[in-house]
Protein backbone atom coordinates (compact mmCIF):
# COMPACT_ATOMS: atom_id res chain seq x y z
CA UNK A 1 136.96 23.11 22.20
CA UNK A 2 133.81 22.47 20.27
CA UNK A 3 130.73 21.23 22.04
CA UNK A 4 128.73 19.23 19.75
CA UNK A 5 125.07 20.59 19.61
CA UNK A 6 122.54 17.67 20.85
CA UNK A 7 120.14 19.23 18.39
CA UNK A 8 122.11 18.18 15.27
CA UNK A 9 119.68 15.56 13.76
CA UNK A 10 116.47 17.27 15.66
CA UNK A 11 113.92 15.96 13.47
CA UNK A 12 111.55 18.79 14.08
CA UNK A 13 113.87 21.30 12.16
CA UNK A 14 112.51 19.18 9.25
CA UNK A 15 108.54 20.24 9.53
CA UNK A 16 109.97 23.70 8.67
CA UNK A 17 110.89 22.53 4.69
CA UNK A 18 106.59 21.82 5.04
CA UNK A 19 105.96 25.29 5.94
CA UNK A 20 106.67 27.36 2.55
CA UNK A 21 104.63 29.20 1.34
CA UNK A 22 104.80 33.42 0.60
CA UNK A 23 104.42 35.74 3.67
CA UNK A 24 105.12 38.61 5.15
CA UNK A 25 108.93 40.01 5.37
CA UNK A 26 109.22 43.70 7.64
CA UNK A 27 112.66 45.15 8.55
CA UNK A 28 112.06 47.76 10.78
CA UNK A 29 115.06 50.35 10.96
CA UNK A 30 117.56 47.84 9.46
CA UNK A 31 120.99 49.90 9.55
CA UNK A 32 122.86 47.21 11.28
CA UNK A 33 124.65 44.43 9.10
CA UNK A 34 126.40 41.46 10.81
CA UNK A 35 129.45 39.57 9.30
CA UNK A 36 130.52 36.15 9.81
CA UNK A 37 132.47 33.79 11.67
CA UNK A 38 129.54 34.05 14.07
CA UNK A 39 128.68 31.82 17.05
CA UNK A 40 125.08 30.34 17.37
CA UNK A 41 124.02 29.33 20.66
CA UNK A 42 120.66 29.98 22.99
CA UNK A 43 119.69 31.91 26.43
CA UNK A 44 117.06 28.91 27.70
CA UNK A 45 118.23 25.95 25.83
CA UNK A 46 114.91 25.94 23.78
CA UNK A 47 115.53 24.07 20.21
CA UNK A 48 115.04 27.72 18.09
CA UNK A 49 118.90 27.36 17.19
CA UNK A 50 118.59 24.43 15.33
CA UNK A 51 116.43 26.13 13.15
CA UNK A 52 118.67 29.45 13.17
CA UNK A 53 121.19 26.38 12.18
CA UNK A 54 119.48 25.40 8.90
CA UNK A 55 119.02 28.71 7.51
CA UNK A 56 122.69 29.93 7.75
CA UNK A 57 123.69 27.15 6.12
CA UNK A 58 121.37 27.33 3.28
CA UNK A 59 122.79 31.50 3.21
CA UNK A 60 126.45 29.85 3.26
CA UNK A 61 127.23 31.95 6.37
CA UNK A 62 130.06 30.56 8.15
CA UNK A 63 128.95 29.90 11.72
CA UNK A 64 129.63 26.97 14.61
CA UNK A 65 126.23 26.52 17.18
CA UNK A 66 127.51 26.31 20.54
CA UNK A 67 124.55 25.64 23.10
CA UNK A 68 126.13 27.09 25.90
CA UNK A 69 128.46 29.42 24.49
CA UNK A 70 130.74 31.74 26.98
CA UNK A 71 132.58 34.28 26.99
CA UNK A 72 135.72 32.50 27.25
CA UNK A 73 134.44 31.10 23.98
CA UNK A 74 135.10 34.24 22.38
CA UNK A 75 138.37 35.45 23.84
CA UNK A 76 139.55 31.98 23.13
CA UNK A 77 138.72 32.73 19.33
CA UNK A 78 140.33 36.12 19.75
CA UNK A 79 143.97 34.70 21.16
CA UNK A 80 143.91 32.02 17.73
CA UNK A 81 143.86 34.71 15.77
CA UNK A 82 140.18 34.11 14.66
CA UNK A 83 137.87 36.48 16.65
CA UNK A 84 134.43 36.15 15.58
CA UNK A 85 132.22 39.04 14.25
CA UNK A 86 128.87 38.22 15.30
CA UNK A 87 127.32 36.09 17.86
CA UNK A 88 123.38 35.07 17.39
CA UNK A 89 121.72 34.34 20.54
CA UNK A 90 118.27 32.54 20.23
CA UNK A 91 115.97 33.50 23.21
CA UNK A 92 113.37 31.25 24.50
CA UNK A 93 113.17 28.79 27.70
CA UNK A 94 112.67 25.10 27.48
CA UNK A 95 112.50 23.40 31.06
CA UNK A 96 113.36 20.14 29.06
CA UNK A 97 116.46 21.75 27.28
CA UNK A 98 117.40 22.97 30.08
CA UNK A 99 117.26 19.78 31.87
CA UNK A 100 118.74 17.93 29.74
CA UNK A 101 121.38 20.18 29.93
CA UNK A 102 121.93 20.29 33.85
CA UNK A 103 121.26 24.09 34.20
CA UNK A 104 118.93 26.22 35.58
CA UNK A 105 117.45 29.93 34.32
CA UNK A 106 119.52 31.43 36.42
CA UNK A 107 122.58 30.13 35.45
CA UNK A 108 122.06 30.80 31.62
CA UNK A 109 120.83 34.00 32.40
CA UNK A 110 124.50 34.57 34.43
CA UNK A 111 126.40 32.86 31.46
CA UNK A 112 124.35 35.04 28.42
CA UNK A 113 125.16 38.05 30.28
CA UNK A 114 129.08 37.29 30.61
CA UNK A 115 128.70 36.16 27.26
CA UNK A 116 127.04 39.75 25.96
CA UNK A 117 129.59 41.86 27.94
CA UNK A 118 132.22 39.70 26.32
CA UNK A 119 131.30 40.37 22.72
CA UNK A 120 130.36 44.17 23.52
CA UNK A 121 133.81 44.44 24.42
CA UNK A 122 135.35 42.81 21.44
CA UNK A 123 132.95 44.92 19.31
CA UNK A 124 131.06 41.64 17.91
CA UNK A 125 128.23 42.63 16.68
CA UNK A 126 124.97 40.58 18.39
CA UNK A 127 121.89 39.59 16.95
CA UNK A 128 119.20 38.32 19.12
CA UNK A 129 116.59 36.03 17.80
CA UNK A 130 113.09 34.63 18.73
CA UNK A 131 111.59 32.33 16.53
CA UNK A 132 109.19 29.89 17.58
CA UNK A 133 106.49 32.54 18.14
CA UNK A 134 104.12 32.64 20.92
CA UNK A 135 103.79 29.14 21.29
CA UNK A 136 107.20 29.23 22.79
CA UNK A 137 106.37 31.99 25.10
CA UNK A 138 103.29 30.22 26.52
CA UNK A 139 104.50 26.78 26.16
CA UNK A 140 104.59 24.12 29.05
CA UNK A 141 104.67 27.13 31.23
CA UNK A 142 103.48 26.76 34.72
CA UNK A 143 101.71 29.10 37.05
CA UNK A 144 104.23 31.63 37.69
CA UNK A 145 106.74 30.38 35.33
CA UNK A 146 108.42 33.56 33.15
CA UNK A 147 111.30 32.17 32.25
CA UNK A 148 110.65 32.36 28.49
CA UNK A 149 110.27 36.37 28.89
CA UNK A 150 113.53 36.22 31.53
CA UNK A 151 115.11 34.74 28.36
CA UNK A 152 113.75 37.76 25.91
CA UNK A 153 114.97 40.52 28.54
CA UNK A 154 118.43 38.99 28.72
CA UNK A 155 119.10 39.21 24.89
CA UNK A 156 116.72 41.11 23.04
CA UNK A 157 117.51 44.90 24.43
CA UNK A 158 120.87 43.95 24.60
CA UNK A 159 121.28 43.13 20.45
CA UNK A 160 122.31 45.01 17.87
CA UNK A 161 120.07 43.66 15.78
CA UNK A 162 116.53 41.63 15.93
CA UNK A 163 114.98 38.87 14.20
CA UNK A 164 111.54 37.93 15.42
CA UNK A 165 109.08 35.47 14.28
CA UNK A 166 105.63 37.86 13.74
CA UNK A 167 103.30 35.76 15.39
CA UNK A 168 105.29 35.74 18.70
CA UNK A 169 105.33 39.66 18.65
CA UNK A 170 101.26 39.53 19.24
CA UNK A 171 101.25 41.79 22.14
CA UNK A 172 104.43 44.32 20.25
CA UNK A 173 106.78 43.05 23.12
CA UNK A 174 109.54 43.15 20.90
CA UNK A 175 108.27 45.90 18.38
CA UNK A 176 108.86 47.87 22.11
CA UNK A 177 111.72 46.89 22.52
CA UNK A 178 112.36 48.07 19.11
CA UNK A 179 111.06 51.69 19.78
CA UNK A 180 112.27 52.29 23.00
CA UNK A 181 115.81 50.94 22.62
CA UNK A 182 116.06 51.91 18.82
CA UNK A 183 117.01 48.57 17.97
CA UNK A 184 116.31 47.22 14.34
CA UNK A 185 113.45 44.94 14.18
CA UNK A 186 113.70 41.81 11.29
CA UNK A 187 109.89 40.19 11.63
CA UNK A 188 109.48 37.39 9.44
CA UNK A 189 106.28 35.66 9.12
CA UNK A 190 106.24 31.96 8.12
CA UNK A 191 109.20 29.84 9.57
CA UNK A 192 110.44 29.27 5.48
CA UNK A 193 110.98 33.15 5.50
CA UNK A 194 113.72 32.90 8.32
CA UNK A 195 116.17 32.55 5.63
CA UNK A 196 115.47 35.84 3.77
CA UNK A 197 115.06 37.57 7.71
CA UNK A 198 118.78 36.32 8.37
CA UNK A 199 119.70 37.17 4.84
CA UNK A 200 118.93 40.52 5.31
CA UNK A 201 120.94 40.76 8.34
CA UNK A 202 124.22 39.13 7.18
CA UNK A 203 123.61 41.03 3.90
CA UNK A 204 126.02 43.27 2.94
């Protein structure tokens, strides 16, 4: 059954129509193409989906956000008949998301990891995403508090695929990633060039 996102009329995804402008666009690698049906959900319950959200539907890729997506998600989707062949996870911790949602790190960090094995076994293909840059990484954190990079080693070297907003990748955390795990690297640099970084993914 569908869980309806919270996030649906987050005003905030609206400041990113006030961010065009021309940028930078990298693809590092890119040999891996996803497909749709895919799933949209998050690993911290931070509000980057939403804008992962607006952007597929402006690319017309068929997709359903699911903030706490599981792997019984998927096989359900495989016994209708209607697997799905991609599955974007959006890294990133938000105590408040999280809060709101009555779970704790550890128990998205158990459910993205059922989630991952799921899909690697039903060969979807899995695209991890960071996009609220560094401000997400350092923001509201409190001494001690890593559950923003908790999030990024739960998805990120466990992806097919990666799309990255540039400013986040400061200190080349996921550009290591990248190298070490020879995973393709999407960087895009303002938020309006999310688009063409997904594009480029789901392009076939």
């Amino acid at each position: 059954m569908t869980r309806l996102s919270r996030w649906t009329a987050f005003p905030v995804a609206l400041t990113l129509m006030a961010a065009a402008g021309s940028g930078s666009l990298r693809a590092q690698g890119l040999a891996v193409k996803a497909e749709p049906p895919t799933i949209l959900t998050s690993c911290g319950q931070s509000p980057g989906p939403t804008f992962v959200k607006l952007f597929l539907g402006r690319l017309g890729v068929e997709h359903e956000m699911i903030e706490r997506a599981t792997a019984e998600d998927l096989v359900a989707r495989q016994k209708a008949g209607k697997p799905v062949k991609s599955l974007i996870i959006v890294s990133g911790a938000s105590l408040k998301g999280m809060g709101a949602a009555g779970v704790s790190m550890p128990e998205e960090l158990a459910r993205t990891a059922a989630l991952i094995a799921e899909a690697r076994k039903q060969g979807v293909t899995i695209v991890g995403a960071h996009v609220e840059g560094m401000d997400r990484r350092a923001q509201g954190a409190a001494p001690g508090d890593n559950s923003d990079e908790q999030s990024i080693d739960a998805v990120m070297p466990n992806s097919n695929v990666m799309v990255v907003r540039q400013d986040g990748n400061a200190d080349r955390r996921f550009s290591i990633i990248s190298e070490t795990k020879k995973i393709p690297l999407v960087l895009f640099e303002k938020n309006m060039e999310m688009g063409d970084a997904f594009g480029k993914v789901f392009r076939k």
